[in-house]
C-alpha atoms as a PDB file:
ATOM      1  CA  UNK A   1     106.139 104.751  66.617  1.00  0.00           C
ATOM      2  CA  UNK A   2     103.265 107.274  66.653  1.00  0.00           C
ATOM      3  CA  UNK A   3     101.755 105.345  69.870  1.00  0.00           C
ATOM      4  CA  UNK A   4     104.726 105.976  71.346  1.00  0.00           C
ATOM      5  CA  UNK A   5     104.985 109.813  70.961  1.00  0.00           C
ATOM      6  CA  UNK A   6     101.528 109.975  72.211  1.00  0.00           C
ATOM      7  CA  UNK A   7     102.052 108.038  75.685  1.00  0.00           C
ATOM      8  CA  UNK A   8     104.492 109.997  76.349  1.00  0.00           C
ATOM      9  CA  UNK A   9     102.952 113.136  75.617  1.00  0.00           C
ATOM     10  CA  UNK A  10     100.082 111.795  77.558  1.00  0.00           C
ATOM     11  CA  UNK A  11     102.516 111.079  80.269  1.00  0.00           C
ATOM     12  CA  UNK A  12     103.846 114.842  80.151  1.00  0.00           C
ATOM     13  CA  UNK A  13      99.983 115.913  80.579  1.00  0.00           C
ATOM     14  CA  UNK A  14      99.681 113.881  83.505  1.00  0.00           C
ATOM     15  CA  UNK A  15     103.152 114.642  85.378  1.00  0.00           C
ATOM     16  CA  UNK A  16     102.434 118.830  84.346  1.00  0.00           C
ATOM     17  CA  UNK A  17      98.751 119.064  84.975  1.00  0.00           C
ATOM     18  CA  UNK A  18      96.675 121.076  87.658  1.00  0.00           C
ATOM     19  CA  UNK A  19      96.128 119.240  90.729  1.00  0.00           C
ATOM     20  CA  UNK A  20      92.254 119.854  90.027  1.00  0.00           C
ATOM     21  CA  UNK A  21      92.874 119.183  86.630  1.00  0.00           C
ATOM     22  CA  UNK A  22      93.856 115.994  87.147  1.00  0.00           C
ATOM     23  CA  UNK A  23      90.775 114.763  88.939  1.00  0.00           C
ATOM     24  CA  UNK A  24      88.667 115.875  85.658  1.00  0.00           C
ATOM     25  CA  UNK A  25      91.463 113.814  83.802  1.00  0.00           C
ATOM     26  CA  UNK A  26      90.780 110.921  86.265  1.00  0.00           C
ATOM     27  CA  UNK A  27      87.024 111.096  85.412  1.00  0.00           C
ATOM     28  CA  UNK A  28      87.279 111.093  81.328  1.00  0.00           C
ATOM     29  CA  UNK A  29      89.900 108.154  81.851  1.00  0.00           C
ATOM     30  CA  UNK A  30      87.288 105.805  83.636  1.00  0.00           C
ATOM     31  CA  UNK A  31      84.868 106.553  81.502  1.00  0.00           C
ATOM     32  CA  UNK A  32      86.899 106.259  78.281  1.00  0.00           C
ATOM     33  CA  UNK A  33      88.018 102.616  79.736  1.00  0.00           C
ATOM     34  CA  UNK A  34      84.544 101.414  80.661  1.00  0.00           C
ATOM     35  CA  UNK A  35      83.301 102.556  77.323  1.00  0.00           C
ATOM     36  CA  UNK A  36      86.327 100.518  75.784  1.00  0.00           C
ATOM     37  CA  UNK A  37      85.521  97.438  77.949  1.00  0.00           C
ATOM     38  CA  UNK A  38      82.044  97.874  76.948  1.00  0.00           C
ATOM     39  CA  UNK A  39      82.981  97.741  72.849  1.00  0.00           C
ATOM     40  CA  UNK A  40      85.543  95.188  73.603  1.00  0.00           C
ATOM     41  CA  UNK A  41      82.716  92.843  75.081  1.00  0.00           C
ATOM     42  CA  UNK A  42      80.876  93.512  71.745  1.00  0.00           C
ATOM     43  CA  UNK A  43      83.276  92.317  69.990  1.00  0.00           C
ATOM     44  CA  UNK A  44      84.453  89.005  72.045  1.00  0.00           C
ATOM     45  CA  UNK A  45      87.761  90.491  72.789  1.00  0.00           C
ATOM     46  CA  UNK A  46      87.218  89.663  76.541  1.00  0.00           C
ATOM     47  CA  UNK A  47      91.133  89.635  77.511  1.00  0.00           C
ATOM     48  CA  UNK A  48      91.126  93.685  76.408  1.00  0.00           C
ATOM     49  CA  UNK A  49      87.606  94.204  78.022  1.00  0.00           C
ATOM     50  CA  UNK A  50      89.400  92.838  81.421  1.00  0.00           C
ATOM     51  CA  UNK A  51      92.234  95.311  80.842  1.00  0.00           C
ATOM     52  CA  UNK A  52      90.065  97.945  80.532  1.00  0.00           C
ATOM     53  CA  UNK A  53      88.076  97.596  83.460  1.00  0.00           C
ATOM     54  CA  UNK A  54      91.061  97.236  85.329  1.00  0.00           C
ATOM     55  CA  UNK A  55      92.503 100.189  84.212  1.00  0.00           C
ATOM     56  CA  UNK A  56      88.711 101.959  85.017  1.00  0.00           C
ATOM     57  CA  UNK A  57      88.894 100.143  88.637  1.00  0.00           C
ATOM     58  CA  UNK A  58      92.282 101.822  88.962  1.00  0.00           C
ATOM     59  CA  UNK A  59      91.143 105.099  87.963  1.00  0.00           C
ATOM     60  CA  UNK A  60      88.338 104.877  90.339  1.00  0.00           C
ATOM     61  CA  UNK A  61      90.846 103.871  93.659  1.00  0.00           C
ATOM     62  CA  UNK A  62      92.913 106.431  92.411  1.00  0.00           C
ATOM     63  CA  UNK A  63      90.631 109.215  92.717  1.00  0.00           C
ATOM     64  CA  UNK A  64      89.866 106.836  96.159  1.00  0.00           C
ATOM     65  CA  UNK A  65      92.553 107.160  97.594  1.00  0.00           C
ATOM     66  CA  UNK A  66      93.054 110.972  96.561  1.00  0.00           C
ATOM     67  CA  UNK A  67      90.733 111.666  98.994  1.00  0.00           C
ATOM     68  CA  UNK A  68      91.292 114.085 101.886  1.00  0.00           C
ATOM     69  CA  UNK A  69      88.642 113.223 105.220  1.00  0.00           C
ATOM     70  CA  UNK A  70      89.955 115.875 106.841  1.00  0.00           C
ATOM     71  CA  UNK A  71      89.622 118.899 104.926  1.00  0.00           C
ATOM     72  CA  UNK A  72      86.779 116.796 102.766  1.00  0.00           C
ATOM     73  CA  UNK A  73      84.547 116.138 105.703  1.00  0.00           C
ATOM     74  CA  UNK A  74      81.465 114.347 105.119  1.00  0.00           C
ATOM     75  CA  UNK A  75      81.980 115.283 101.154  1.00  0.00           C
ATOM     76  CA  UNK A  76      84.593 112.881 100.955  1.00  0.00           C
ATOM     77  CA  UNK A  77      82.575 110.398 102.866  1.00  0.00           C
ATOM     78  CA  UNK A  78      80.435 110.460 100.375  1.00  0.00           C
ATOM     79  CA  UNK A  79      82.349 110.169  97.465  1.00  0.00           C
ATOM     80  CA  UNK A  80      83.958 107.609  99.219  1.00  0.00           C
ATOM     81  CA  UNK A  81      80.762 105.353  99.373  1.00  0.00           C
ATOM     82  CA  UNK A  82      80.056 106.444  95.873  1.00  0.00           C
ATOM     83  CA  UNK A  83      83.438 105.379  94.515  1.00  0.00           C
ATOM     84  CA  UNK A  84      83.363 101.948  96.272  1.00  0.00           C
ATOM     85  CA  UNK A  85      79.674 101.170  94.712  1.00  0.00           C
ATOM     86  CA  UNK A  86      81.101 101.826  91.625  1.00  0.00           C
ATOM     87  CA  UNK A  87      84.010  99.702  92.123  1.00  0.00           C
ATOM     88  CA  UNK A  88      81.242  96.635  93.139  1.00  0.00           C
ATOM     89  CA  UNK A  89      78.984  97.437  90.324  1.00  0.00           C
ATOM     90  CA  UNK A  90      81.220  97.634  87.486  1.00  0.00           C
ATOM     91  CA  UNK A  91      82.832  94.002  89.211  1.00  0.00           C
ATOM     92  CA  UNK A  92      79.267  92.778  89.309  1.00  0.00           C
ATOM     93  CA  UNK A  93      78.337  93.999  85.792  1.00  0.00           C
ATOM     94  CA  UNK A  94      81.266  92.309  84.533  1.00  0.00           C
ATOM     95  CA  UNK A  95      80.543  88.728  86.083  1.00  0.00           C
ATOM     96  CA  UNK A  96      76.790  89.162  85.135  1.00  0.00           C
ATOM     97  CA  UNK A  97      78.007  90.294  81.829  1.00  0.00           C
ATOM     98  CA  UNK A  98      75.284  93.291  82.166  1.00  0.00           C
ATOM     99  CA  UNK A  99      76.903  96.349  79.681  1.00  0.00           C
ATOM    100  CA  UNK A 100      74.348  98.424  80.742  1.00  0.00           C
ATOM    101  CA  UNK A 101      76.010  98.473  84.660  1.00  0.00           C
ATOM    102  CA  UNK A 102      78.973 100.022  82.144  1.00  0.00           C
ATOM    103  CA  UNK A 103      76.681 102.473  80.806  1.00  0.00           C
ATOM    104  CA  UNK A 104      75.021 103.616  84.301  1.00  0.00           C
ATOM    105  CA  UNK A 105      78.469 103.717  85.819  1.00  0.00           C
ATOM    106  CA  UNK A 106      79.901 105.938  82.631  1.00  0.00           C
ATOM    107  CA  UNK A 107      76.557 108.224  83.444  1.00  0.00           C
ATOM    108  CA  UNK A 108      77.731 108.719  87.194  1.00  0.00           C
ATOM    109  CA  UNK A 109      80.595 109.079  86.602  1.00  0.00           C
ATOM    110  CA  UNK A 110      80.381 111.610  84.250  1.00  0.00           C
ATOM    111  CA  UNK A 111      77.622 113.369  86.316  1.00  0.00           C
ATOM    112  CA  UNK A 112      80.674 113.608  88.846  1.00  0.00           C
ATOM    113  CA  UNK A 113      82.799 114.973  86.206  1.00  0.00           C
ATOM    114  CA  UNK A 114      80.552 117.805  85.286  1.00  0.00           C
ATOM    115  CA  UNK A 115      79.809 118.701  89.045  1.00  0.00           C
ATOM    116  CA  UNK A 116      83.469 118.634  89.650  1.00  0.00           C
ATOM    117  CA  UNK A 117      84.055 120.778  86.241  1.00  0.00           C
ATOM    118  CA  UNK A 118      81.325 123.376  87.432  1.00  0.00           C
ATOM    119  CA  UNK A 119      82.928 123.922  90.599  1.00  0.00           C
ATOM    120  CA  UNK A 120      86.735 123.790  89.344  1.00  0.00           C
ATOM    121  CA  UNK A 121      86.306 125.544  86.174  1.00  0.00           C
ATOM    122  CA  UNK A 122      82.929 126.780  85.356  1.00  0.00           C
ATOM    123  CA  UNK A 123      81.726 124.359  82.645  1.00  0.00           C
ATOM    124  CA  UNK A 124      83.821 124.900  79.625  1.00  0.00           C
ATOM    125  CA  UNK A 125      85.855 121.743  80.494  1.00  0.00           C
ATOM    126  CA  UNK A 126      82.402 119.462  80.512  1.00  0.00           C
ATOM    127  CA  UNK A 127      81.468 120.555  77.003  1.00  0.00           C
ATOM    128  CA  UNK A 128      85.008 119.750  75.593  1.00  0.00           C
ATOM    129  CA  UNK A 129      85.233 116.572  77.053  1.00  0.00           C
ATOM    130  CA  UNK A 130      82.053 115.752  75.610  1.00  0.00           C
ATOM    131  CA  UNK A 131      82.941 116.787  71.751  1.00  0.00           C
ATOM    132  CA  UNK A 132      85.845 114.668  72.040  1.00  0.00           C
ATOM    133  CA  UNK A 133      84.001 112.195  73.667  1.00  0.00           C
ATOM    134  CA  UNK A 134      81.180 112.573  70.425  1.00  0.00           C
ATOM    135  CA  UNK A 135      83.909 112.998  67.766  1.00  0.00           C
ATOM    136  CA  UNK A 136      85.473 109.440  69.666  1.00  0.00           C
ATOM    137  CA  UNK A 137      82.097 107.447  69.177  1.00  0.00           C
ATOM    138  CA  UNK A 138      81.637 109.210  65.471  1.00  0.00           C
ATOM    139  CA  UNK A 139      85.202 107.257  64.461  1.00  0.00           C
ATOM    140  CA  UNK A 140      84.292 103.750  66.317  1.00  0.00           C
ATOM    141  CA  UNK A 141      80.287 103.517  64.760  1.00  0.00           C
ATOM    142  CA  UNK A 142      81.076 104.978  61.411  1.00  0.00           C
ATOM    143  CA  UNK A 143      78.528 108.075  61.848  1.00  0.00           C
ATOM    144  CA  UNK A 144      78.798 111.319  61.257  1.00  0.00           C
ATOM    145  CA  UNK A 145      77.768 113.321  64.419  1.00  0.00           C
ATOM    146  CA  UNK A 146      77.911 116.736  64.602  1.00  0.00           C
ATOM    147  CA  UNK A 147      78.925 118.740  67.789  1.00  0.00           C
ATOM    148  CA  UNK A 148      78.161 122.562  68.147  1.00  0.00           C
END
C-alpha cells in the first residue's frame, strides 16, 4: 500500500515539475538505476539488474530525445554523442559483466548533473541530491555516513 502512495506521488512530481527540473530529475533517475543494477548484479538477482538498466537506458534516450538541435546547436551535438556512448557502454558493461562501466557511467553522468544544476540553479540542487544519494547507500551497506 505504501509503494503505492509513493508512485504516485512520484508520478505527481514528474507530471508538476519544472521543465529544467526535470532534466536534473532525469539525471538522479539513471544514476539511481545503474547503481541498483550494479547491487542487483552483486547479489545474482540478474532479472532486476536487466530492469534496471533498462529503465537507466530509458532515462538516458529520454533526455536523448529531449534534445533541441536547433536552439542547442553544437551543445546538443555533443550531448548527443555523449548520451549515445553511454547508451553503448553501459550495454557493453553489461555483456562483459564489468560494474565498474556502471560506476564510470554513474560518474558522468552525475558530472552532467552538477553542470546542468550549476547552470539551472546554482548548486544547491547538486548537494541535495548527493545527501540523499549518501543517506541511500548508508541504508543499503549498513554504515553510518554522515553528510554536512
Amino acid at each position: 500500500m505504501n509503494g503505492n502512495i509513493f508512485q504516485n506521488y512520484q508520478q505527481t512530481d514528474i507530471i508538476t515539475a519544472d521543465p529544467r527540473r526535470l532534466i536534473i530529475m532525469c539525471y538522479e533517475g539513471a544514476i539511481q538505476n545503474l547503481g541498483l543494477a550494479k547491487l542487483h548484479y552483486l547479489n545474482k538477482n540478474y532479472e532486476a539488474k536487466g530492469k534496471a538498466i533498462q529503465k537507466a537506458l530509458e532515462i538516458i534516450n529520454a533526455l536523448r530525445e529531449a534534445l533541441d538541435f536547433k536552439k542547442g546547436g553544437e551543445i546538443a551535438k555533443n550531448l548527443d554523442r555523449i548520451y549515445d556512448f553511454f547508451n553503448r557502454y553501459i550495454l557493453m558493461a553489461d555483456i562483459k559483466r564489468d560494474i565498474k562501466g556502471f560506476d564510470q557511467t554513474m560518474f558522468l553522468l552525475g558530472e552532467l548533473k552538477s553542470a546542468w544544476d550549476r547552470s539551472l540553479f546554482g548548486d544547491l540542487s547538486s548537494k541535495r541530491f548527493l545527501q540523499a544519494q549518501y543517506l541511500n547507500r548508508s541504508n543499503l551497506s549498513g554504515e553510518e555516513i554522515s553528510v554536512e
